[in-house]
Protein backbone atom coordinates (compact mmCIF):
# COMPACT_ATOMS: atom_id res chain seq x y z
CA UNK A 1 25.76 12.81 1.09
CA UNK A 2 21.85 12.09 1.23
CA UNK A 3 20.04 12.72 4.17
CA UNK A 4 17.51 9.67 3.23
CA UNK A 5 16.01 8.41 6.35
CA UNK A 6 13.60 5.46 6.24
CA UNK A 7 12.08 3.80 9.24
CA UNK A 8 8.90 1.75 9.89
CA UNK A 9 6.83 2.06 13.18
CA UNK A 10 3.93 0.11 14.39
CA UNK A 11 0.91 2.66 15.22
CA UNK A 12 -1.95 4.68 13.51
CA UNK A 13 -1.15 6.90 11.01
CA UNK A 14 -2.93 9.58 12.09
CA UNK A 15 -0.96 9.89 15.09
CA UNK A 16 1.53 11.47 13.15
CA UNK A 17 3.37 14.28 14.16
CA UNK A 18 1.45 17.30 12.05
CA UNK A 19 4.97 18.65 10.70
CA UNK A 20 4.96 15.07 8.56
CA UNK A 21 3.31 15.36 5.19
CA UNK A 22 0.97 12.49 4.45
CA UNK A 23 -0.20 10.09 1.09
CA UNK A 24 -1.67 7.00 0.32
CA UNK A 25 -3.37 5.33 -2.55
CA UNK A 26 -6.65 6.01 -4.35
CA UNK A 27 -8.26 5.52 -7.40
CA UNK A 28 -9.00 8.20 -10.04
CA UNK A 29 -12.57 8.28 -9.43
CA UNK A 30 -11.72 9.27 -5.93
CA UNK A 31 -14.22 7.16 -4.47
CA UNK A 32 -12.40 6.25 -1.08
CA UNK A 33 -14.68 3.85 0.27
CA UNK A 34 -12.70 1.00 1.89
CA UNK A 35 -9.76 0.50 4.07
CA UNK A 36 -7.93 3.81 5.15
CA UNK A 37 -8.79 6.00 2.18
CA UNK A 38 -12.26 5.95 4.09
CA UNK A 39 -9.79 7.75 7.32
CA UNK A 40 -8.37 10.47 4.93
CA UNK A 41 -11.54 10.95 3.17
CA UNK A 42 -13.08 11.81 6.63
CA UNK A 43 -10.30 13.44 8.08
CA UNK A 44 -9.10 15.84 5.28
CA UNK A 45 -12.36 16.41 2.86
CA UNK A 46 -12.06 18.47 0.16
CA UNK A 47 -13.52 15.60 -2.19
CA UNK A 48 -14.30 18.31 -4.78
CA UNK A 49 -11.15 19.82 -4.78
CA UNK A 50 -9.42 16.27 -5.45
CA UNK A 51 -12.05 15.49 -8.02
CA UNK A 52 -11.54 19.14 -9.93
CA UNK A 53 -7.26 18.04 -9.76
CA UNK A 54 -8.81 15.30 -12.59
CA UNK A 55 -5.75 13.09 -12.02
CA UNK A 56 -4.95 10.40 -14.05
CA UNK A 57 -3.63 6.96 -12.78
CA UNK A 58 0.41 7.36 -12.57
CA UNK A 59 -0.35 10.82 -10.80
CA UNK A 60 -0.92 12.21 -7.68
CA UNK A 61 -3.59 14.90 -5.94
CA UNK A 62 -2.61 17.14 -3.76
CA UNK A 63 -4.12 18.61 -0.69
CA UNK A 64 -2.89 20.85 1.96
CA UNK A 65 -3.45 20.90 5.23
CA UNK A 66 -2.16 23.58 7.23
CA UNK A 67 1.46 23.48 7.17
CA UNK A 68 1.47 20.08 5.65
CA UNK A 69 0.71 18.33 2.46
CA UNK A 70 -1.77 15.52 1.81
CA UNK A 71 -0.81 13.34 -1.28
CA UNK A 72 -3.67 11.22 -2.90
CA UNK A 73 -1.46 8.35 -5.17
CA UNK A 74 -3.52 7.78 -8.16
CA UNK A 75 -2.46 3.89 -8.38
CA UNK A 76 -5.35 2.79 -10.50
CA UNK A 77 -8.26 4.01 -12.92
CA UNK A 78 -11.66 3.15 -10.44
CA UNK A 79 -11.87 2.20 -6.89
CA UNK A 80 -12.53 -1.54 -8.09
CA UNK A 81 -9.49 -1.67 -10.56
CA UNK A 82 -6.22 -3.03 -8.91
CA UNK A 83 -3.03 -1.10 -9.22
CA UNK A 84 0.62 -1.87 -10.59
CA UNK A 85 4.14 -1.15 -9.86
CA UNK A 86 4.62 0.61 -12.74
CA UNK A 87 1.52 3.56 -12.01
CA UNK A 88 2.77 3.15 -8.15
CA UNK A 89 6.62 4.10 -9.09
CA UNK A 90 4.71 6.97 -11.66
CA UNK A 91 2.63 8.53 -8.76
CA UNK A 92 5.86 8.20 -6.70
CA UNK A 93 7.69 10.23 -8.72
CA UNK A 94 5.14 12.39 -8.84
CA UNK A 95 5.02 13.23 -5.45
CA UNK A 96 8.82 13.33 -5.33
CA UNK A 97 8.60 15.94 -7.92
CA UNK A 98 5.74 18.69 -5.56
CA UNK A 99 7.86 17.50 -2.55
CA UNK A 100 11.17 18.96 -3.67
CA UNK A 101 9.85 22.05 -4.80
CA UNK A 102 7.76 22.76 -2.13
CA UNK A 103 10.68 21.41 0.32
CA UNK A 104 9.02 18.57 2.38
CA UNK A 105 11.11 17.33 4.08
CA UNK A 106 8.77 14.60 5.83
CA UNK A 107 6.73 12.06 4.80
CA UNK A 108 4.20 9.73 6.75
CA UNK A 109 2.70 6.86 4.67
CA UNK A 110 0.83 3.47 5.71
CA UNK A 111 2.25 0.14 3.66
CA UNK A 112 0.66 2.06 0.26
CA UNK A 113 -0.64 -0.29 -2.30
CA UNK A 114 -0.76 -3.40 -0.05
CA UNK A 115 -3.93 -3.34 1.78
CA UNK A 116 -7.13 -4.17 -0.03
CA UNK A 117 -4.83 -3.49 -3.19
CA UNK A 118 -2.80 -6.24 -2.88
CA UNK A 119 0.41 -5.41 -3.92
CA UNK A 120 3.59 -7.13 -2.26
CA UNK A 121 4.95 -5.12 0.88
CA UNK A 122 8.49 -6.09 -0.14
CA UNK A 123 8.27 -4.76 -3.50
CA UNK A 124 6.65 -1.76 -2.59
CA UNK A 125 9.17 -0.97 0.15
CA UNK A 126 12.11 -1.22 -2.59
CA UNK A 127 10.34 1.12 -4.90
CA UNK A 128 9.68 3.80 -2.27
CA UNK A 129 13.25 3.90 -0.97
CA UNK A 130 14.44 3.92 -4.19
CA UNK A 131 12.72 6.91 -5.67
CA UNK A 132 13.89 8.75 -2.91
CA UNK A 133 17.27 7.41 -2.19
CA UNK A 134 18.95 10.61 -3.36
CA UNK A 135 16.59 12.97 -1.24
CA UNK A 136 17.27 14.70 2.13
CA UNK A 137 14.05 13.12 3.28
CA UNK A 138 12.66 11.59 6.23
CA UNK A 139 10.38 8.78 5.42
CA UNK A 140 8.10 6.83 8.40
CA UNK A 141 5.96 4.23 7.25
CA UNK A 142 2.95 3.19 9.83
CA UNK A 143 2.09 -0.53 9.84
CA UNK A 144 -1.36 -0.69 11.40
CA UNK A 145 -1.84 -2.04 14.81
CA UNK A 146 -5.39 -2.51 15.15
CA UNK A 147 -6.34 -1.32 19.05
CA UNK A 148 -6.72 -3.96 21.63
């Protein structure tokens, strides 16, 4: 019996309860200068640290934040590139992998991959549950509601 749970809420991200681990995509030259990645860049720092982790695409960097955990999804090789399933599922895994040994048992996560990278929602979505189908893990992905 897995304890999978995956639900998607309409909200900002980084209204997230601070028990919920966090990730998103970036590019190995960590350059996080559009979209969201501009939000974790500001909000969680430690550019150096990410850039030292020298991550290659298919991987994933790894912050932490307190109690929590900050995953950077290394989709593609520079900020311009565009990512593909195949390196999304890889950095997926990868995570999977540090989140089962360290015991995270919550995730938070916009629509990753499918903002200025293009990828298709659906797609993604199917991936994501099922690299962590068999997991006793809570999964909440934010769809951005821009602010009236």
């Amino acid at each position: 019996m897995s304890g999978f749970t995956y639900r998607e809420v309409n909200g900002d991200l980084f209204s997230c309860r601070s028990d919920y681990s966090m990730c998103h995509c970036v590019a190995a030259d960590m350059r996080m200068g559009k979209g969201i990645a501009v939000k974790f860049r500001n909000k969680f720092g430690q550019l150096l640290n990410l850039e030292k982790q020298n991550v290659q695409p298919g991987g994933v960097a790894i912050l932490q934040d307190q109690q929590r955990y900050v995953y950077y999804l290394v989709t593609k090789k520079s900020s311009w590139g565009k990512p593909t399933y195949e390196l999304l599922h890889s950095s997926l895994v990868a995570m999977r992998h540090h989140m089962i040994s360290h015991q995270v048992p919550k995730l938070a996560m916009p629509r990753i991959g499918c903002g200025l990278d293009g990828l298709k929602w659906p797609k993604v979505k199917e991936i994501i549950c099922q690299v962590f189908q068999s997991d006793n893990v809570e999964l909440v992905v934010y769809n951005y509601v821009a602010q009236k």
